[in-house]
C-alpha atoms as a PDB file:
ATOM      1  CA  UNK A   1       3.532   1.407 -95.251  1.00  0.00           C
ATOM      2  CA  UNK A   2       1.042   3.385 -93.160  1.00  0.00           C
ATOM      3  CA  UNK A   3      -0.712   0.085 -91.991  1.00  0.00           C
ATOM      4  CA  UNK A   4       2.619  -1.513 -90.992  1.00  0.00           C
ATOM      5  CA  UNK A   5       4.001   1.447 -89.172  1.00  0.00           C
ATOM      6  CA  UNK A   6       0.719   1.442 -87.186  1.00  0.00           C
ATOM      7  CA  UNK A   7       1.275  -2.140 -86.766  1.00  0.00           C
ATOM      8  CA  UNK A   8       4.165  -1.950 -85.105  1.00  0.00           C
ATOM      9  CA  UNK A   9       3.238   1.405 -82.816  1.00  0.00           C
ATOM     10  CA  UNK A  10       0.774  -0.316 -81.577  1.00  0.00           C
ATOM     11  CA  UNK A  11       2.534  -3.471 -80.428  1.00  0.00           C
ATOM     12  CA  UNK A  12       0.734  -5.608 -82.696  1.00  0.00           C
ATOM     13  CA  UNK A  13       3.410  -6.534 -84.711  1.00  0.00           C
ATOM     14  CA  UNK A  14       6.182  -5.857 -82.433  1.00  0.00           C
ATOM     15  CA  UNK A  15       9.505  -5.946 -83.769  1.00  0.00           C
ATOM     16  CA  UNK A  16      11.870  -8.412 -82.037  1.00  0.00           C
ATOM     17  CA  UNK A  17      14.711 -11.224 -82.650  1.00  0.00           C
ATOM     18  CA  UNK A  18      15.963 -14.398 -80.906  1.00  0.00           C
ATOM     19  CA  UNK A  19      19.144 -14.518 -80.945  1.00  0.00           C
ATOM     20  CA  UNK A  20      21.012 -17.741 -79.077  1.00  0.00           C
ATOM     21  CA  UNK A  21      17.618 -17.764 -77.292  1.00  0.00           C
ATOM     22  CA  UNK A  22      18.251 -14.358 -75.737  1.00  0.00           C
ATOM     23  CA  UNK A  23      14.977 -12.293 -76.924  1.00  0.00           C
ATOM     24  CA  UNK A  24      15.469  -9.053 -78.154  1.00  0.00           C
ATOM     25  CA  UNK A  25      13.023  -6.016 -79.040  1.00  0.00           C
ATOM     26  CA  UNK A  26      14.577  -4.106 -81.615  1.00  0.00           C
ATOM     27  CA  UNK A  27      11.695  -1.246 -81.582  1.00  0.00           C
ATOM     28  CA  UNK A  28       9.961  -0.033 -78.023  1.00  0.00           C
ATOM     29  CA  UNK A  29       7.001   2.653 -78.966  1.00  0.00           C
ATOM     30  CA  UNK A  30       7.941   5.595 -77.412  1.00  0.00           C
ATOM     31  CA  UNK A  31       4.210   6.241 -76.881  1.00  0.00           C
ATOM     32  CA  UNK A  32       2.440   3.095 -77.643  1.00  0.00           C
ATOM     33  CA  UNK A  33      -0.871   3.852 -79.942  1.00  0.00           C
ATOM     34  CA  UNK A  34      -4.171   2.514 -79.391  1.00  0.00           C
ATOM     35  CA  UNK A  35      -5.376  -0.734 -81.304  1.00  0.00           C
ATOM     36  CA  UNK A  36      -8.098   1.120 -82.786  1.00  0.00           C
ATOM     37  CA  UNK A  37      -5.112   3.126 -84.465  1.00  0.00           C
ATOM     38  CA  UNK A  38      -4.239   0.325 -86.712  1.00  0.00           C
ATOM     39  CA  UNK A  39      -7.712  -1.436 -86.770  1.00  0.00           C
ATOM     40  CA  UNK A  40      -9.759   2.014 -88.211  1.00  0.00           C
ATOM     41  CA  UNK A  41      -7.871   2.742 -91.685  1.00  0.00           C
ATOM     42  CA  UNK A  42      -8.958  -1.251 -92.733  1.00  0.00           C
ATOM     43  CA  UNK A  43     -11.830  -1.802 -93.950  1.00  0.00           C
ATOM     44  CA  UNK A  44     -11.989  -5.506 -92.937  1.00  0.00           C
ATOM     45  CA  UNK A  45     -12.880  -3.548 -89.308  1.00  0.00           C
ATOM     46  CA  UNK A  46     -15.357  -1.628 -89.477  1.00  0.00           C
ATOM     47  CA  UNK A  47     -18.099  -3.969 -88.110  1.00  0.00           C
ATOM     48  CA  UNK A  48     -15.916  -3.602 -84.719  1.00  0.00           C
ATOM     49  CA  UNK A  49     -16.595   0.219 -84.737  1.00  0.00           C
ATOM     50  CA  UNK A  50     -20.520  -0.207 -85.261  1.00  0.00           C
ATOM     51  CA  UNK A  51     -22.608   0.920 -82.027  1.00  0.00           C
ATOM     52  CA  UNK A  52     -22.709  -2.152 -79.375  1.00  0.00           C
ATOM     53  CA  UNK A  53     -19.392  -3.748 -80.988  1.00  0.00           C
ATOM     54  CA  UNK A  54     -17.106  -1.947 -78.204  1.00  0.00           C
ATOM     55  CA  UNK A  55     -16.222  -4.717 -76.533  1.00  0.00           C
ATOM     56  CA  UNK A  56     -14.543  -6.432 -79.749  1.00  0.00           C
ATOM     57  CA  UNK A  57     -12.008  -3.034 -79.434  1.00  0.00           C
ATOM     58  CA  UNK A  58     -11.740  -3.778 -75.819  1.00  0.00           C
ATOM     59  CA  UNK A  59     -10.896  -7.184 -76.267  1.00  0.00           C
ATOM     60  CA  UNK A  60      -8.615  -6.867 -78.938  1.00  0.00           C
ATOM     61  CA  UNK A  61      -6.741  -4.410 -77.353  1.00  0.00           C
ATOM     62  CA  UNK A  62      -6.486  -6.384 -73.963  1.00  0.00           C
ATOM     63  CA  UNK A  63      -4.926  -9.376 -76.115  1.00  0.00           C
ATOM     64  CA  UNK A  64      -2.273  -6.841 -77.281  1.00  0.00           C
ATOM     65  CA  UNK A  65      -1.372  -5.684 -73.805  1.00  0.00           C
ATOM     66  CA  UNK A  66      -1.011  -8.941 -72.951  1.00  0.00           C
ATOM     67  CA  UNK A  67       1.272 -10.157 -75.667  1.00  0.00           C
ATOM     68  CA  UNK A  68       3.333  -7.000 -75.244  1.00  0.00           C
ATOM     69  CA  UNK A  69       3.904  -7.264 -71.860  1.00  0.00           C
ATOM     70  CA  UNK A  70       4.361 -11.431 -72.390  1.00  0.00           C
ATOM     71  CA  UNK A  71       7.474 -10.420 -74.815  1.00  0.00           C
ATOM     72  CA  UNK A  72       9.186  -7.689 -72.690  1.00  0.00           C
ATOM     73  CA  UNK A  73       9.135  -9.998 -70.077  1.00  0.00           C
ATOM     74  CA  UNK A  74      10.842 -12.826 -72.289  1.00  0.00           C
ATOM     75  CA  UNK A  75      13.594  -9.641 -72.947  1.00  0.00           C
ATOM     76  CA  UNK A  76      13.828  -9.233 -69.104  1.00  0.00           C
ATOM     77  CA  UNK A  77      14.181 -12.885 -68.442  1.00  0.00           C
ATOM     78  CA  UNK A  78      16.452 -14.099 -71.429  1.00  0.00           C
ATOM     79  CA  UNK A  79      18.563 -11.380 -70.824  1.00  0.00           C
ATOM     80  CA  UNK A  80      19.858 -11.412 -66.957  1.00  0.00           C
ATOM     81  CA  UNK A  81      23.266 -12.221 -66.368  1.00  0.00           C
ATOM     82  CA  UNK A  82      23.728 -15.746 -63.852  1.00  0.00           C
ATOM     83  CA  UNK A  83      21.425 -14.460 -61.571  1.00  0.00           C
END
């Protein structure tokens, strides 16, 4: 449960619906966590934390940002009234 609350508090697995093709994020991280948050307490990671491997962090984290942001603009779009 501790991976998968991370998950989601970090926007990588952001919780949201489609509903009659109106998007809709159900959870908004009051204080969105670092990638590294969720990426650190897996094993399957730890190469990305060796000395020189920054940029994988960096990277990672960047495609987040952009996916969240991506998605709360769907919300803002799908969701205006007959403008």
């Amino acid at each position: 449960m501790k991976i998968n609350k991370l998950a989601v508090e970090t926007c990588y697995w952001p919780l949201y619906e489609v509903v009659d093709g109106k998007y809709i994020i159900n959870y908004k991280p009051k204080n969105k966590l670092p990638i590294e948050e969720f990426l650190k307490p897996q094993k399957r990671f730890k190469h990305m934390f060796q000395p020189g491997n920054e940029w994988m962090i960096e990277e990672f984290q960047k495609e987040v940002d952009k996916r969240w942001e991506e998605l709360l603009n769907l919300e803002e779009i799908t969701n205006r009234d007959g403008e």
